[in-house]
PDB file of N, CA and C in Angstrom:
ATOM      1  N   UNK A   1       0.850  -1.177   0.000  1.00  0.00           N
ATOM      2  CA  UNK A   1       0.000   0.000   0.000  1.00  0.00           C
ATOM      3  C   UNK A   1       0.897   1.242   0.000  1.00  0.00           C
ATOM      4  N   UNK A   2       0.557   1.775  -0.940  1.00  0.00           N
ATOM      5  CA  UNK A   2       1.341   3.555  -0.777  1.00  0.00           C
ATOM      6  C   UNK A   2       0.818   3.976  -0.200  1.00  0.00           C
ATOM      7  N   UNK A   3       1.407   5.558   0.570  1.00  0.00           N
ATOM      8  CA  UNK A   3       1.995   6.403   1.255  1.00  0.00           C
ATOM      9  C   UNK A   3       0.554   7.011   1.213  1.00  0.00           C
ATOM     10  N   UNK A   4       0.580   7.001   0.114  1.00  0.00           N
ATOM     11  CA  UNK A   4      -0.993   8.320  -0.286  1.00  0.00           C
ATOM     12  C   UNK A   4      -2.055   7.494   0.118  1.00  0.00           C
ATOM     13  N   UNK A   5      -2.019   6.090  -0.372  1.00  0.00           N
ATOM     14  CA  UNK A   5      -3.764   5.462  -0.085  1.00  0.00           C
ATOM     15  C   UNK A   5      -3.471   5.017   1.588  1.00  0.00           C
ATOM     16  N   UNK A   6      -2.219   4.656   2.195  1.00  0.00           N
ATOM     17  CA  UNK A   6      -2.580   5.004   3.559  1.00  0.00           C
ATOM     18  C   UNK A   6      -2.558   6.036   4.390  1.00  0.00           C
ATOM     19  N   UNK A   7      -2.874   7.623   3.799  1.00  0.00           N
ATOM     20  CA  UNK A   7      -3.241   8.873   4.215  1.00  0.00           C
ATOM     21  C   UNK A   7      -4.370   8.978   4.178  1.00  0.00           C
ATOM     22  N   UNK A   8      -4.784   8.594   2.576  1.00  0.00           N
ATOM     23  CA  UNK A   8      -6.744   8.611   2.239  1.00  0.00           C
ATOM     24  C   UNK A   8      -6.937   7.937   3.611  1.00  0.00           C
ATOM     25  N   UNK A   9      -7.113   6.623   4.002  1.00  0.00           N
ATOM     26  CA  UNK A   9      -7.367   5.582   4.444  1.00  0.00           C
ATOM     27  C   UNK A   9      -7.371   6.126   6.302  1.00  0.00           C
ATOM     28  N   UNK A  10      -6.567   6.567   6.394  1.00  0.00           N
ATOM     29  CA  UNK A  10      -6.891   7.667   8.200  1.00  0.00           C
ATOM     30  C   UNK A  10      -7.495   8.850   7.850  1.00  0.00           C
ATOM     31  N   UNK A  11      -7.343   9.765   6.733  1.00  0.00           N
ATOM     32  CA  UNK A  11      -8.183  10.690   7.160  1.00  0.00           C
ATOM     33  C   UNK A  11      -9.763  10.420   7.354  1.00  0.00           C
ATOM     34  N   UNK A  12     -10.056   9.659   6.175  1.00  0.00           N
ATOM     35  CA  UNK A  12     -11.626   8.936   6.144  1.00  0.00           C
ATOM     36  C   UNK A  12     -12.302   8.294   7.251  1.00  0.00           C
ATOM     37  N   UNK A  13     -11.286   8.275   8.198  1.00  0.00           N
ATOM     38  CA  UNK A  13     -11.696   8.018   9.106  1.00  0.00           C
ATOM     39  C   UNK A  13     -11.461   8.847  10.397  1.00  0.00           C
ATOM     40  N   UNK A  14     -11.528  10.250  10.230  1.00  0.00           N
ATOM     41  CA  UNK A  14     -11.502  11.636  10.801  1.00  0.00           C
ATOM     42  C   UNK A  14     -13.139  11.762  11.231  1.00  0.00           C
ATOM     43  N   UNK A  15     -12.954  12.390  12.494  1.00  0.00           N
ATOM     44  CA  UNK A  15     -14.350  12.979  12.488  1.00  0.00           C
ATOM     45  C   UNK A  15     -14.057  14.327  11.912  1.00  0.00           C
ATOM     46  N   UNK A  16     -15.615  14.676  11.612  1.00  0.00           N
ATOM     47  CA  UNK A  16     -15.611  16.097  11.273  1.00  0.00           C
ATOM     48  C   UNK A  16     -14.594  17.259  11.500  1.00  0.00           C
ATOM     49  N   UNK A  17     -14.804  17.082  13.119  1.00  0.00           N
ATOM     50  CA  UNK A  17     -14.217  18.035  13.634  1.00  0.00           C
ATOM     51  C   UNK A  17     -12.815  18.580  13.255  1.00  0.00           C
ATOM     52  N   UNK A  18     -12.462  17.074  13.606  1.00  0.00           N
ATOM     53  CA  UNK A  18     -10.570  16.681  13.054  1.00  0.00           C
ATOM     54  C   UNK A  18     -10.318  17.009  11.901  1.00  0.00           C
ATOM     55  N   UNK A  19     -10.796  16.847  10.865  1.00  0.00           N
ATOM     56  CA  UNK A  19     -10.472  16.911   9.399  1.00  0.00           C
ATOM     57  C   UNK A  19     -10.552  18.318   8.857  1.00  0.00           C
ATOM     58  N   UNK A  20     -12.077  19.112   9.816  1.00  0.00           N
ATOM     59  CA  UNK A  20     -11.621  20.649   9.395  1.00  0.00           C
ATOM     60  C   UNK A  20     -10.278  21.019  10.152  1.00  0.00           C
ATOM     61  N   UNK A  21      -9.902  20.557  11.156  1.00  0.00           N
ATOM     62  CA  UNK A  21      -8.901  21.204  11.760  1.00  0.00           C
ATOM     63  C   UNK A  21      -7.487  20.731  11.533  1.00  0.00           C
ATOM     64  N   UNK A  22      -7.748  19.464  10.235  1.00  0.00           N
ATOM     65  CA  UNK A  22      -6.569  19.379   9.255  1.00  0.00           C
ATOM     66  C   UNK A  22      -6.331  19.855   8.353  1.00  0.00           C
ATOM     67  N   UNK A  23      -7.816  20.433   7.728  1.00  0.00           N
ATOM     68  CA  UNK A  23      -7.748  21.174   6.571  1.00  0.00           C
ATOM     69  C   UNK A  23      -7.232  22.660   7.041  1.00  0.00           C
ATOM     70  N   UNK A  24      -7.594  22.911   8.057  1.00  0.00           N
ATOM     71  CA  UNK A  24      -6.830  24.620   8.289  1.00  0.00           C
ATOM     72  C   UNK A  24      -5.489  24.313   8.824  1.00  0.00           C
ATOM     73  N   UNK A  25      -4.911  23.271   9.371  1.00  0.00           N
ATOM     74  CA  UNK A  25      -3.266  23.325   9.397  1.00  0.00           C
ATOM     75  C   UNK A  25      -2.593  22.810   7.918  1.00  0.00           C
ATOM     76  N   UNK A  26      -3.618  22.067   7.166  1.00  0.00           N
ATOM     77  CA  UNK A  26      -2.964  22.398   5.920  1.00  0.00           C
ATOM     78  C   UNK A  26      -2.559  23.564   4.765  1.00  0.00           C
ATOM     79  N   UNK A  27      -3.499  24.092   5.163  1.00  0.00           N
ATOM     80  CA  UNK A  27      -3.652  25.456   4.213  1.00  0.00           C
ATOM     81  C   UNK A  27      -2.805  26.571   5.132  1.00  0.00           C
ATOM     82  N   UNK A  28      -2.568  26.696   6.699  1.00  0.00           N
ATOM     83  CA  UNK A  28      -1.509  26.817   7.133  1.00  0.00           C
ATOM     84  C   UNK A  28      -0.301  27.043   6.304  1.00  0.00           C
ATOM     85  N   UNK A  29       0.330  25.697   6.569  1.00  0.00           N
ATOM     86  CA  UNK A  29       1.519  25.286   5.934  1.00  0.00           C
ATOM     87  C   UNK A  29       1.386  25.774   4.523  1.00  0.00           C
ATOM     88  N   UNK A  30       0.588  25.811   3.365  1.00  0.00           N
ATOM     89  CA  UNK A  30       0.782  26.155   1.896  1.00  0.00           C
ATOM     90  C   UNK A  30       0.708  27.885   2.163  1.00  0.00           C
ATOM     91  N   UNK A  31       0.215  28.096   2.734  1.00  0.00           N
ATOM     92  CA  UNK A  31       0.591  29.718   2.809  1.00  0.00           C
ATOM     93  C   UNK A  31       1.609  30.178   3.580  1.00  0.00           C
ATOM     94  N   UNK A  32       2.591  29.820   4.475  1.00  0.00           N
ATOM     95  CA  UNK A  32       3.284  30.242   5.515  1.00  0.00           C
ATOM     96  C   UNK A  32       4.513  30.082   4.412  1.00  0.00           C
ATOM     97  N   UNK A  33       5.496  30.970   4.628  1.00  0.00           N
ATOM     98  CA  UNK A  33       6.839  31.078   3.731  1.00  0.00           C
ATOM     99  C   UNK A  33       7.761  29.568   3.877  1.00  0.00           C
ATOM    100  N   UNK A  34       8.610  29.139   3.172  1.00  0.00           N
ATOM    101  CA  UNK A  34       9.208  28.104   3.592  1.00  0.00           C
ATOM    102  C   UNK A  34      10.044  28.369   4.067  1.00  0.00           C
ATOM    103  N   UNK A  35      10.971  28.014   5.078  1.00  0.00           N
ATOM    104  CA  UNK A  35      12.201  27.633   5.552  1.00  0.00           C
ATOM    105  C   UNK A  35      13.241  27.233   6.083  1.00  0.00           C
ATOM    106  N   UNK A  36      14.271  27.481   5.385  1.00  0.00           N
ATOM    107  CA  UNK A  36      15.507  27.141   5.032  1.00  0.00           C
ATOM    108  C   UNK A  36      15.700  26.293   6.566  1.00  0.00           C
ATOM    109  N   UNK A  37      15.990  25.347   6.525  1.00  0.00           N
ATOM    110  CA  UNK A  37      16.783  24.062   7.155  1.00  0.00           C
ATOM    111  C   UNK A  37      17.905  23.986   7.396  1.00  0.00           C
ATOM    112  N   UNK A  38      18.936  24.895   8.124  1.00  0.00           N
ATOM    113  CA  UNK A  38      20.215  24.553   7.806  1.00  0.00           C
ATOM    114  C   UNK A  38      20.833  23.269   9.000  1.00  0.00           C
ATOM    115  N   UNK A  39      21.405  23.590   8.559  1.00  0.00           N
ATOM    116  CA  UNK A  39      22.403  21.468   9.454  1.00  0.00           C
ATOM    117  C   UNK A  39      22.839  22.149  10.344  1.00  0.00           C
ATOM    118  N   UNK A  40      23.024  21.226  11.350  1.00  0.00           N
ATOM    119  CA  UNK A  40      23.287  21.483  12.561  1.00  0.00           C
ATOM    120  C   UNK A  40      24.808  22.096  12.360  1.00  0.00           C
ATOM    121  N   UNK A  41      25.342  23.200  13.717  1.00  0.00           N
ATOM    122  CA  UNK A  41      26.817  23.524  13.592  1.00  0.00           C
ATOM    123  C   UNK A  41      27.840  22.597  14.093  1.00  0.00           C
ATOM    124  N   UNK A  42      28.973  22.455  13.457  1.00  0.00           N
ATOM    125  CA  UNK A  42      29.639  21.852  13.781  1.00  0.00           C
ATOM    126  C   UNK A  42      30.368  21.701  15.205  1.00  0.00           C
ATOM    127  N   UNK A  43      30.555  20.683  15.562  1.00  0.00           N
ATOM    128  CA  UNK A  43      31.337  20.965  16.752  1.00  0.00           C
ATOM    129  C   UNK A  43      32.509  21.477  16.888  1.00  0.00           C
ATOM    130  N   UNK A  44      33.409  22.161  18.368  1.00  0.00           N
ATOM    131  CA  UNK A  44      34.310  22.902  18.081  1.00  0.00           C
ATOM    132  C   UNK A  44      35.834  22.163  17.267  1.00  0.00           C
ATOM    133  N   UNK A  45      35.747  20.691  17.846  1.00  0.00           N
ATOM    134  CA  UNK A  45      36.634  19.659  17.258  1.00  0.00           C
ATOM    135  C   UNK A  45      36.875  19.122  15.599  1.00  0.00           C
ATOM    136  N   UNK A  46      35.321  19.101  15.111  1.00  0.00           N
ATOM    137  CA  UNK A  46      35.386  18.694  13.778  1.00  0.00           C
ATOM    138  C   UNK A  46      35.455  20.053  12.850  1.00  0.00           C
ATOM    139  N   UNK A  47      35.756  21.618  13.558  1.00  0.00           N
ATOM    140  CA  UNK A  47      35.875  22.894  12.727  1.00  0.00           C
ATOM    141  C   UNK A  47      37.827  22.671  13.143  1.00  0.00           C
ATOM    142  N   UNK A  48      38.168  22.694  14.483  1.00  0.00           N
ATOM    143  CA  UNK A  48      39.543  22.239  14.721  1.00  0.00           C
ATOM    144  C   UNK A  48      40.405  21.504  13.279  1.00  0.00           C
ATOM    145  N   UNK A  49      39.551  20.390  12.938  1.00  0.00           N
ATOM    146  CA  UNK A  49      40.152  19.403  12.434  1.00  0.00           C
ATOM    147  C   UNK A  49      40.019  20.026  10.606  1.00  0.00           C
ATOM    148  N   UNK A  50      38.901  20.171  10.473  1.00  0.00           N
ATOM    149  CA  UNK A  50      38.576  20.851   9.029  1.00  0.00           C
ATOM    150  C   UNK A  50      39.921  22.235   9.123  1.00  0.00           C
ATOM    151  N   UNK A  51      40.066  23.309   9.920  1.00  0.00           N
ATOM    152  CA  UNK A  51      41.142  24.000   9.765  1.00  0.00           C
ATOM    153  C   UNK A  51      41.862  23.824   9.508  1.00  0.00           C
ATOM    154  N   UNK A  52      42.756  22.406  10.483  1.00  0.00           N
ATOM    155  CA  UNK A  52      44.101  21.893   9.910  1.00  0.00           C
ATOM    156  C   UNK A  52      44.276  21.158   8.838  1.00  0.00           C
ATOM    157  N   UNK A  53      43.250  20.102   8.224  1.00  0.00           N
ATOM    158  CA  UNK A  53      43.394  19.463   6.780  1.00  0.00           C
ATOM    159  C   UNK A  53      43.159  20.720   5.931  1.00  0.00           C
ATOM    160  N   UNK A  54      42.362  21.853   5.965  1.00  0.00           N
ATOM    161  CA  UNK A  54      42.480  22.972   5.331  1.00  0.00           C
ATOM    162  C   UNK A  54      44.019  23.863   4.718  1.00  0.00           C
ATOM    163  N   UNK A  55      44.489  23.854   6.072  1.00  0.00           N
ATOM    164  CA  UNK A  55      46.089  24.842   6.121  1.00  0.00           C
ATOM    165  C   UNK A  55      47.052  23.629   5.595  1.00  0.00           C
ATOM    166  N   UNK A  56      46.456  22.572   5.943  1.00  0.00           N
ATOM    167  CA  UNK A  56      47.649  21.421   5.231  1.00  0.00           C
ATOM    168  C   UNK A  56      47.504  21.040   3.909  1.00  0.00           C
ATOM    169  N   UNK A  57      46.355  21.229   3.502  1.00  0.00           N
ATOM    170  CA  UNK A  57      46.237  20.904   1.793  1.00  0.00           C
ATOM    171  C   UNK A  57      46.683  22.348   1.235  1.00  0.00           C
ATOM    172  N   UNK A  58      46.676  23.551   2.124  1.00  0.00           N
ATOM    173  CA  UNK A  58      47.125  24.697   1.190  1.00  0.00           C
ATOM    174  C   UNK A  58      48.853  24.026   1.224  1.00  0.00           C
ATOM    175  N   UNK A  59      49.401  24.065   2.400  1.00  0.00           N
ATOM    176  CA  UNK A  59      50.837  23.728   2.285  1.00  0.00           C
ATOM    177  C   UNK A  59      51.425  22.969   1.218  1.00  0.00           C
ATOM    178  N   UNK A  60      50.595  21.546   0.809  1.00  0.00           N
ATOM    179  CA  UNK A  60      50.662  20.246   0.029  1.00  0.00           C
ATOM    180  C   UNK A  60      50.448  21.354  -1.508  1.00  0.00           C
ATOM    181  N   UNK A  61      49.884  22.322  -1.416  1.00  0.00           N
ATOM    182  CA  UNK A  61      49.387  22.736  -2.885  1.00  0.00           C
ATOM    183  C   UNK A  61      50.415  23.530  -3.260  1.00  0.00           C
ATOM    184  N   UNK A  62      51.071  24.268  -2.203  1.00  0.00           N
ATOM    185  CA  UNK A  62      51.764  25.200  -2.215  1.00  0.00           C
ATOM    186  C   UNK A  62      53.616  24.338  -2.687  1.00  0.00           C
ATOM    187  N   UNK A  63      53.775  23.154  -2.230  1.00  0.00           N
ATOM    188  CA  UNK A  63      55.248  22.826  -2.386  1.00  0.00           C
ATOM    189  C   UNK A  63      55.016  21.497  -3.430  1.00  0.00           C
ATOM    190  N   UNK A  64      53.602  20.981  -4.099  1.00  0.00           N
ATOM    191  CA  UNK A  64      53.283  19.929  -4.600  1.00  0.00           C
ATOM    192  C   UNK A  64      54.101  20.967  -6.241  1.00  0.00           C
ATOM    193  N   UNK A  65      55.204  19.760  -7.055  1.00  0.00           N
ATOM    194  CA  UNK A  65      55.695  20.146  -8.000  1.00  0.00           C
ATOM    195  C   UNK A  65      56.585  20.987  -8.146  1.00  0.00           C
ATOM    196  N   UNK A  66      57.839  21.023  -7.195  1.00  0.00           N
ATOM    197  CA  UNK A  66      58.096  22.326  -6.690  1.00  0.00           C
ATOM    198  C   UNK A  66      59.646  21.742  -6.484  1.00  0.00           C
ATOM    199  N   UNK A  67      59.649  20.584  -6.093  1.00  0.00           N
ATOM    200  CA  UNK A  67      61.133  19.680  -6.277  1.00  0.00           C
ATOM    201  C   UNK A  67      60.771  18.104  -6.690  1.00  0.00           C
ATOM    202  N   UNK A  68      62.260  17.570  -7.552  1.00  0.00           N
ATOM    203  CA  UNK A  68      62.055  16.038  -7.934  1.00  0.00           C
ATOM    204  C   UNK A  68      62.289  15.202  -7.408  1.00  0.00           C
ATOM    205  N   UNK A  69      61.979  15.394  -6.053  1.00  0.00           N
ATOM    206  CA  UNK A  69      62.906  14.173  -4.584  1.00  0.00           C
ATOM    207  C   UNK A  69      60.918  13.226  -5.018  1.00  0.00           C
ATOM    208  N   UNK A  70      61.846  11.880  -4.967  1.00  0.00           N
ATOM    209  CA  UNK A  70      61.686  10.972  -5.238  1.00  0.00           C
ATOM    210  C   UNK A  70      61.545   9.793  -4.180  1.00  0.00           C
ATOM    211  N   UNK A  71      60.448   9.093  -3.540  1.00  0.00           N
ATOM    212  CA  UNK A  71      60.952   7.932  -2.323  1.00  0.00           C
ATOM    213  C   UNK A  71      61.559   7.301  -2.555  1.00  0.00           C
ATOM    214  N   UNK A  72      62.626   7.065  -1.456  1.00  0.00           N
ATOM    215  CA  UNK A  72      63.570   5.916  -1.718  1.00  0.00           C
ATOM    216  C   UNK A  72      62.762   4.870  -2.065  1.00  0.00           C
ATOM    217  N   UNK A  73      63.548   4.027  -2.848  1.00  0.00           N
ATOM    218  CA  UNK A  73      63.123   2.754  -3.214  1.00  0.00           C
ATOM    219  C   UNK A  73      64.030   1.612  -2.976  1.00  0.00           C
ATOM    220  N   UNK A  74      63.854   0.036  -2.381  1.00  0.00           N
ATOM    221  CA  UNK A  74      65.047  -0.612  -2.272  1.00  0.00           C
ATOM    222  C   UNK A  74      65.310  -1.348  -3.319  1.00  0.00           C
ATOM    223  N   UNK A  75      67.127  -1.419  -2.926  1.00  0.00           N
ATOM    224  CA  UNK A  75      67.570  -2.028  -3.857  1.00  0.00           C
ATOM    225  C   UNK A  75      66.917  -3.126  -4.852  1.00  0.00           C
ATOM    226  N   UNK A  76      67.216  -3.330  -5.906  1.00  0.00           N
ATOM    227  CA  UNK A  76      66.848  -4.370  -7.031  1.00  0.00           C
ATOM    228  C   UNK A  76      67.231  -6.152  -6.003  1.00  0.00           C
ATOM    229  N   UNK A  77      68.251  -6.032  -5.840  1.00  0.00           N
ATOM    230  CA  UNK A  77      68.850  -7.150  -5.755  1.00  0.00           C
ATOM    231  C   UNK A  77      68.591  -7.389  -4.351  1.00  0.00           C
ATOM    232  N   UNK A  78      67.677  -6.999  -3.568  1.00  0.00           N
ATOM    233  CA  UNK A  78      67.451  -7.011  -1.856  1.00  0.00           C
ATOM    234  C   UNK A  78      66.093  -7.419  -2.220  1.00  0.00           C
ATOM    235  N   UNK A  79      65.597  -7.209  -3.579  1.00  0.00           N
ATOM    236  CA  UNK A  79      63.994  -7.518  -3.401  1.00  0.00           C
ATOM    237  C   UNK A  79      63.766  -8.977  -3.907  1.00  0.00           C
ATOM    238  N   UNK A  80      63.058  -9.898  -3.318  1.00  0.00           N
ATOM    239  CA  UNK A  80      62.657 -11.169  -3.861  1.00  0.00           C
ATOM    240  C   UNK A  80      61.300 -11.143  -4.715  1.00  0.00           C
ATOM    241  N   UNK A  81      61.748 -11.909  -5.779  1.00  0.00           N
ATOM    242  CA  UNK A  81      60.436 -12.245  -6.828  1.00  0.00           C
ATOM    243  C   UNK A  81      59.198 -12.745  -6.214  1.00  0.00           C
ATOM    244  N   UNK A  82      58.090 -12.687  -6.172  1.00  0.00           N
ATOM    245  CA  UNK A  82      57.117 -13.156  -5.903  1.00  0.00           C
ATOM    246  C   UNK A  82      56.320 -13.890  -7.296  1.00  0.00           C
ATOM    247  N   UNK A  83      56.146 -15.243  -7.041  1.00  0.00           N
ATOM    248  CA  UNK A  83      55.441 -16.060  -7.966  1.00  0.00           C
ATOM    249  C   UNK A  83      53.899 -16.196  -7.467  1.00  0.00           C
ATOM    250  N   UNK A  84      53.209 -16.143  -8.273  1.00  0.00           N
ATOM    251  CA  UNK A  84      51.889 -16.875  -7.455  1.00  0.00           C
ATOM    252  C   UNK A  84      50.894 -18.004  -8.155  1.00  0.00           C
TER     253      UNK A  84
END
């Protein structure tokens, strides 16, 4: 059963009374302005943490391409083949 035919399905079974006094909190709501929802604020820890991955991706942006240092890598002859 959908959403809608189990809405029909309780209001129809409204008394009078109830149903005008759903119909005026409906018409309520279609006339009253909408709004805006915003998300909850962050806590002081997860703005903490967003700052520093912030100032650290500027740093990373700032020296990314900037020299050709390279990770070491080990030797050829220290590494064993893997078969599988």
């Amino acid at each position: 059963m959908s959403a809608v035919e189990t809405a029909v399905k309780k209001v129809k079974g409204l008394s009078e009374r109830r149903a005008k006094a759903l119909l005026g909190w409906l018409s309520e709501q279609e006339s009253a302005p909408r709004r805006v929802r915003r998300s909850s604020p962050a806590t002081p820890r997860k703005r903490q943490a967003r700052r520093s991955m912030r100032s650290l991706m500027a740093w990373y942006d700032s020296i990314r391409g900037t020299t050709d240092w390279e990770p070491p890598r080990m030797p050829d002859d220290l590494v064993r083949r893997v078969s599988l």
